[in-house]
N, C-alpha and C. Protein backbone atom coordinates (compact mmCIF):
# COMPACT_ATOMS: atom_id res chain seq x y z
N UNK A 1 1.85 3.17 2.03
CA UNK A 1 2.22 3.09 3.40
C UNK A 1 3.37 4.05 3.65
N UNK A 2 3.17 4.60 4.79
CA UNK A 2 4.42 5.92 5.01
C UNK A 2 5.43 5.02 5.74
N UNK A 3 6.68 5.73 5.42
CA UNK A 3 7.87 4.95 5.85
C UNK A 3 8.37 6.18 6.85
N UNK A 4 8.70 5.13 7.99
CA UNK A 4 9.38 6.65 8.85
C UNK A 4 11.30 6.43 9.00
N UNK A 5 11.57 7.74 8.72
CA UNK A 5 12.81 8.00 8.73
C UNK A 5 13.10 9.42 9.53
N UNK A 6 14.26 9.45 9.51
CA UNK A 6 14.84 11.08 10.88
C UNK A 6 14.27 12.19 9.71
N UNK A 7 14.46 12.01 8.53
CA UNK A 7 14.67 13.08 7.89
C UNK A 7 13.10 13.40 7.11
N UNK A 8 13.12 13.13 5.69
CA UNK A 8 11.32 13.46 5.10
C UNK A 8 10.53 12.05 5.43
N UNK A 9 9.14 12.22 5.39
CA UNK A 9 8.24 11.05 5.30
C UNK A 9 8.10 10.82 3.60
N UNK A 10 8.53 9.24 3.46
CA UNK A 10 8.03 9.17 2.57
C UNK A 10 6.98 8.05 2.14
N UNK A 11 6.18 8.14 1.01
CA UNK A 11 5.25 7.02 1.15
C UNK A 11 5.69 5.70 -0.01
N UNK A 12 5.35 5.08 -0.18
CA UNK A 12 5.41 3.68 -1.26
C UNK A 12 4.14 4.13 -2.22
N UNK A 13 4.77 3.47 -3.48
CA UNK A 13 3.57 3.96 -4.40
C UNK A 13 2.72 2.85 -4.30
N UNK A 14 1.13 2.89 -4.38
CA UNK A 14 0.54 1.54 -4.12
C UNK A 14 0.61 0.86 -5.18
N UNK A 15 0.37 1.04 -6.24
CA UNK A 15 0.22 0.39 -7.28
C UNK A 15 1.49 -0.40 -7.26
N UNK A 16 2.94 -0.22 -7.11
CA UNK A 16 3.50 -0.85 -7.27
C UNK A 16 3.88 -2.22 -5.94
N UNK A 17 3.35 -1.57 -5.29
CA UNK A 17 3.42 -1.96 -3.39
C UNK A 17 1.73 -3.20 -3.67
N UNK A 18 0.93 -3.30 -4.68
CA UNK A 18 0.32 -4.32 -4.66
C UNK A 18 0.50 -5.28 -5.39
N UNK A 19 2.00 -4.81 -6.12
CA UNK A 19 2.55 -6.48 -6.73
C UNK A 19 3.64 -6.67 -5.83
N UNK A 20 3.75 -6.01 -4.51
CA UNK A 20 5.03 -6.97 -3.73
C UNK A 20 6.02 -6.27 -4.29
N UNK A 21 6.14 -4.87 -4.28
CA UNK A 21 7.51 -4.07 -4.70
C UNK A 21 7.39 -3.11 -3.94
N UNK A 22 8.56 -2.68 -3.14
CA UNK A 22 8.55 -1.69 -2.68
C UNK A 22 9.52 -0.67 -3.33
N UNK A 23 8.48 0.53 -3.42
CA UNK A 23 9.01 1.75 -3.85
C UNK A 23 8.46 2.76 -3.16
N UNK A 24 9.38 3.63 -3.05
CA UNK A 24 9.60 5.09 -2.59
C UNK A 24 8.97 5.83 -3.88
N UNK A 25 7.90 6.54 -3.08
CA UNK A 25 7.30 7.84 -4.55
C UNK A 25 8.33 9.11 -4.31
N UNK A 26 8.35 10.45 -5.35
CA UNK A 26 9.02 11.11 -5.30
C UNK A 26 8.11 12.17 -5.62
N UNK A 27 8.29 13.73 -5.14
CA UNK A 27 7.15 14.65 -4.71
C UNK A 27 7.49 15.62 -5.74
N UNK A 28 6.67 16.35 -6.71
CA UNK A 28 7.07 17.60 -7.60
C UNK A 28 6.33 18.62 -6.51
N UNK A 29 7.18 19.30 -5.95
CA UNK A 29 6.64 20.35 -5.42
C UNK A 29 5.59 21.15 -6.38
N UNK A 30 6.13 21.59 -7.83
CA UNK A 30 5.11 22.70 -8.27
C UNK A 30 3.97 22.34 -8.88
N UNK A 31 3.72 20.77 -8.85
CA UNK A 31 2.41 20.45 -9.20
C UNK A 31 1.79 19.72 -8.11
N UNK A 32 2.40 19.82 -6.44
CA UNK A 32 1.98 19.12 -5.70
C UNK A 32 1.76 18.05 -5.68
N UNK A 33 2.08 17.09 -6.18
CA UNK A 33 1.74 15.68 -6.21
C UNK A 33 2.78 14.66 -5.82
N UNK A 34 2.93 13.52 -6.09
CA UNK A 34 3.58 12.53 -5.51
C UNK A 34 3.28 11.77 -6.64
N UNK A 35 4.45 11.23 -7.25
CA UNK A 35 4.96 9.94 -8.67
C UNK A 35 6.05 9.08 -8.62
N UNK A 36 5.76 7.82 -9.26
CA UNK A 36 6.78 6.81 -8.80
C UNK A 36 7.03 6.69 -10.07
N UNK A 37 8.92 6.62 -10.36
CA UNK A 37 9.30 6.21 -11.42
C UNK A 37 9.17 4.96 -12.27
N UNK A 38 9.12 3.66 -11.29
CA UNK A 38 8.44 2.94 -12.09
C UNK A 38 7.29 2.46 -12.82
N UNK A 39 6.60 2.98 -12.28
CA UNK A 39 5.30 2.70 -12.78
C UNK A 39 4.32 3.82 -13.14
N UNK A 40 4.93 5.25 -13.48
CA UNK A 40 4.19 6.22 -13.70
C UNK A 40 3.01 6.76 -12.95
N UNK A 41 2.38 5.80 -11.82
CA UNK A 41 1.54 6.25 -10.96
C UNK A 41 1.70 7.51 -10.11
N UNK A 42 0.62 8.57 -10.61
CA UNK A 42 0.96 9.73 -9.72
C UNK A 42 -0.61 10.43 -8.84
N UNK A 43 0.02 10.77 -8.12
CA UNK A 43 -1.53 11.41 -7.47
C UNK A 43 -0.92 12.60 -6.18
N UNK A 44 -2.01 13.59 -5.43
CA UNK A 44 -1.73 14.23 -4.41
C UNK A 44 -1.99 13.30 -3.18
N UNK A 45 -1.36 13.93 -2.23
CA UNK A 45 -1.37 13.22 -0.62
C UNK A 45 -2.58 12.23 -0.19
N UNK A 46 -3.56 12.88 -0.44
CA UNK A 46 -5.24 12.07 -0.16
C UNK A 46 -5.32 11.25 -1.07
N UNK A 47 -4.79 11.35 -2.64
CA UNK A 47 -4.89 9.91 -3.84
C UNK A 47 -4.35 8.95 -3.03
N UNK A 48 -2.92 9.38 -2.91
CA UNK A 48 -1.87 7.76 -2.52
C UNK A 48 -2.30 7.50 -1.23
N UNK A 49 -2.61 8.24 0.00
CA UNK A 49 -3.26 8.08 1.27
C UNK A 49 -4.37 6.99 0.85
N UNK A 50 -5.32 7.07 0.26
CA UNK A 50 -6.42 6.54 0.21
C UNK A 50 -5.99 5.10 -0.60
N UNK A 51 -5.07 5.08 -1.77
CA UNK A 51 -4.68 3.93 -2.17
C UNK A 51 -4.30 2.92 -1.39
N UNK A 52 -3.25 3.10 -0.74
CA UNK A 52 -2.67 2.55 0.59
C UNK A 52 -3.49 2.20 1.67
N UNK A 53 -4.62 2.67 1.84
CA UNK A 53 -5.47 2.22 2.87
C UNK A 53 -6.15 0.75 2.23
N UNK A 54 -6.38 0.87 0.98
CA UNK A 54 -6.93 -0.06 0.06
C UNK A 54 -6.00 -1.46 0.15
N UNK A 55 -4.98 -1.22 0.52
CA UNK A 55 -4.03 -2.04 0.32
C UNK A 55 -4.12 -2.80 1.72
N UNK A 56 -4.39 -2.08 2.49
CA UNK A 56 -4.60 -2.95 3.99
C UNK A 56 -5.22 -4.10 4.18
N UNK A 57 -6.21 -3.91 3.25
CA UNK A 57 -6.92 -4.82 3.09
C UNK A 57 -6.57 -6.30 3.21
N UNK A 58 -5.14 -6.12 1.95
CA UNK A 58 -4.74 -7.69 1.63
C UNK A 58 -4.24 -8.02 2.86
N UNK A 59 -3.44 -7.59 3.72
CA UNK A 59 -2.78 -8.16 4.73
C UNK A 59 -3.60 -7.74 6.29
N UNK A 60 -4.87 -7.57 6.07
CA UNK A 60 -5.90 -7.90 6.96
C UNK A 60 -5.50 -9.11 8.24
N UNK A 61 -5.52 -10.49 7.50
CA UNK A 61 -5.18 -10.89 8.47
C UNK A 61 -4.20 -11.87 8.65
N UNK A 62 -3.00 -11.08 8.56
CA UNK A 62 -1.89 -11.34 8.40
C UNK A 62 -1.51 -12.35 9.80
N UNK A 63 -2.00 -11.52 11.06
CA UNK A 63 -1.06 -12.06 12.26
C UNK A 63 -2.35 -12.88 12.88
N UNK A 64 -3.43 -12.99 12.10
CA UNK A 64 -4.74 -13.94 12.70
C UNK A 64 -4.19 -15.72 12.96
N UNK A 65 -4.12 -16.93 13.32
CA UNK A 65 -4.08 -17.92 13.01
C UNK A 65 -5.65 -18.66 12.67
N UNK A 66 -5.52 -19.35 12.00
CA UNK A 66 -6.99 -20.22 12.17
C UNK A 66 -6.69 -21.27 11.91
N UNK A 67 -7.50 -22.19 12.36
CA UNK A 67 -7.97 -23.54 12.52
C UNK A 67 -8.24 -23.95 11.24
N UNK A 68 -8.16 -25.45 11.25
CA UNK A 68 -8.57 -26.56 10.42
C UNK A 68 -10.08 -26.52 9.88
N UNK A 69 -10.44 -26.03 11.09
CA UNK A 69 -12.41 -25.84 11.30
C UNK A 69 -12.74 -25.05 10.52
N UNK A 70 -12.15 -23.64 10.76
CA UNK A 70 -12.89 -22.24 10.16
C UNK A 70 -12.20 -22.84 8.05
N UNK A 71 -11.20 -23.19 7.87
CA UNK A 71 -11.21 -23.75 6.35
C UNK A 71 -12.25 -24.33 5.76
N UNK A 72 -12.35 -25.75 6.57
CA UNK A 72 -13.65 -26.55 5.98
C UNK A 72 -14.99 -26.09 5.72
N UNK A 73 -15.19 -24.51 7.03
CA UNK A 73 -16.44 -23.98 6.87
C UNK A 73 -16.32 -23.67 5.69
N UNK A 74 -15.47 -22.78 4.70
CA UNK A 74 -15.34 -22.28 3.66
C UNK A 74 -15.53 -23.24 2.61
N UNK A 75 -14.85 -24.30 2.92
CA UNK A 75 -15.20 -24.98 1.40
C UNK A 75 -16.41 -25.79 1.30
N UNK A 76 -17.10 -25.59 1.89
CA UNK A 76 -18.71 -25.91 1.85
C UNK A 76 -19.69 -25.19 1.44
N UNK A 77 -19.19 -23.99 1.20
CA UNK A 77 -20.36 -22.70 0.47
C UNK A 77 -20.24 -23.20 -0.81
């Protein structure tokens, strides 16, 4: 997920951003890519872009409420 600030954009590495950590990746210009110190995960703009989209997923439906009803449907399959 890109973080906005006045100055560079930067993104969160996913891998570490899908155990509930937020980190800032850091960019090697001469190999173009983007790597996070903790967790060695590295990739170019479209890798971590596309990771992060993956990640949307979990918090889908974050701001949804549901009912008592739509549960019980579930635990009947």
């Amino acid at each position: 997920m890109a973080q906005a600030r006045k100055a560079d954009l930067n993104y969160r590495c996913p891998q570490c951003f899908m155990r509930d950590i937020d980190m800032d990746m850091f960019y090697d210009p001469e190999k173009k890519e983007y790597y996070c110190l903790r967790c060695q995960f590295h990739g170019d703009e479209k890798t971590v872009l596309e990771k992060n989209e993956e990640i949307r997923l979990k918090y889908g439906y974050m701001y949804r409420r549901f009912s008592m009803e739509e549960f019980e449907d579930f635990s009947h399959d």
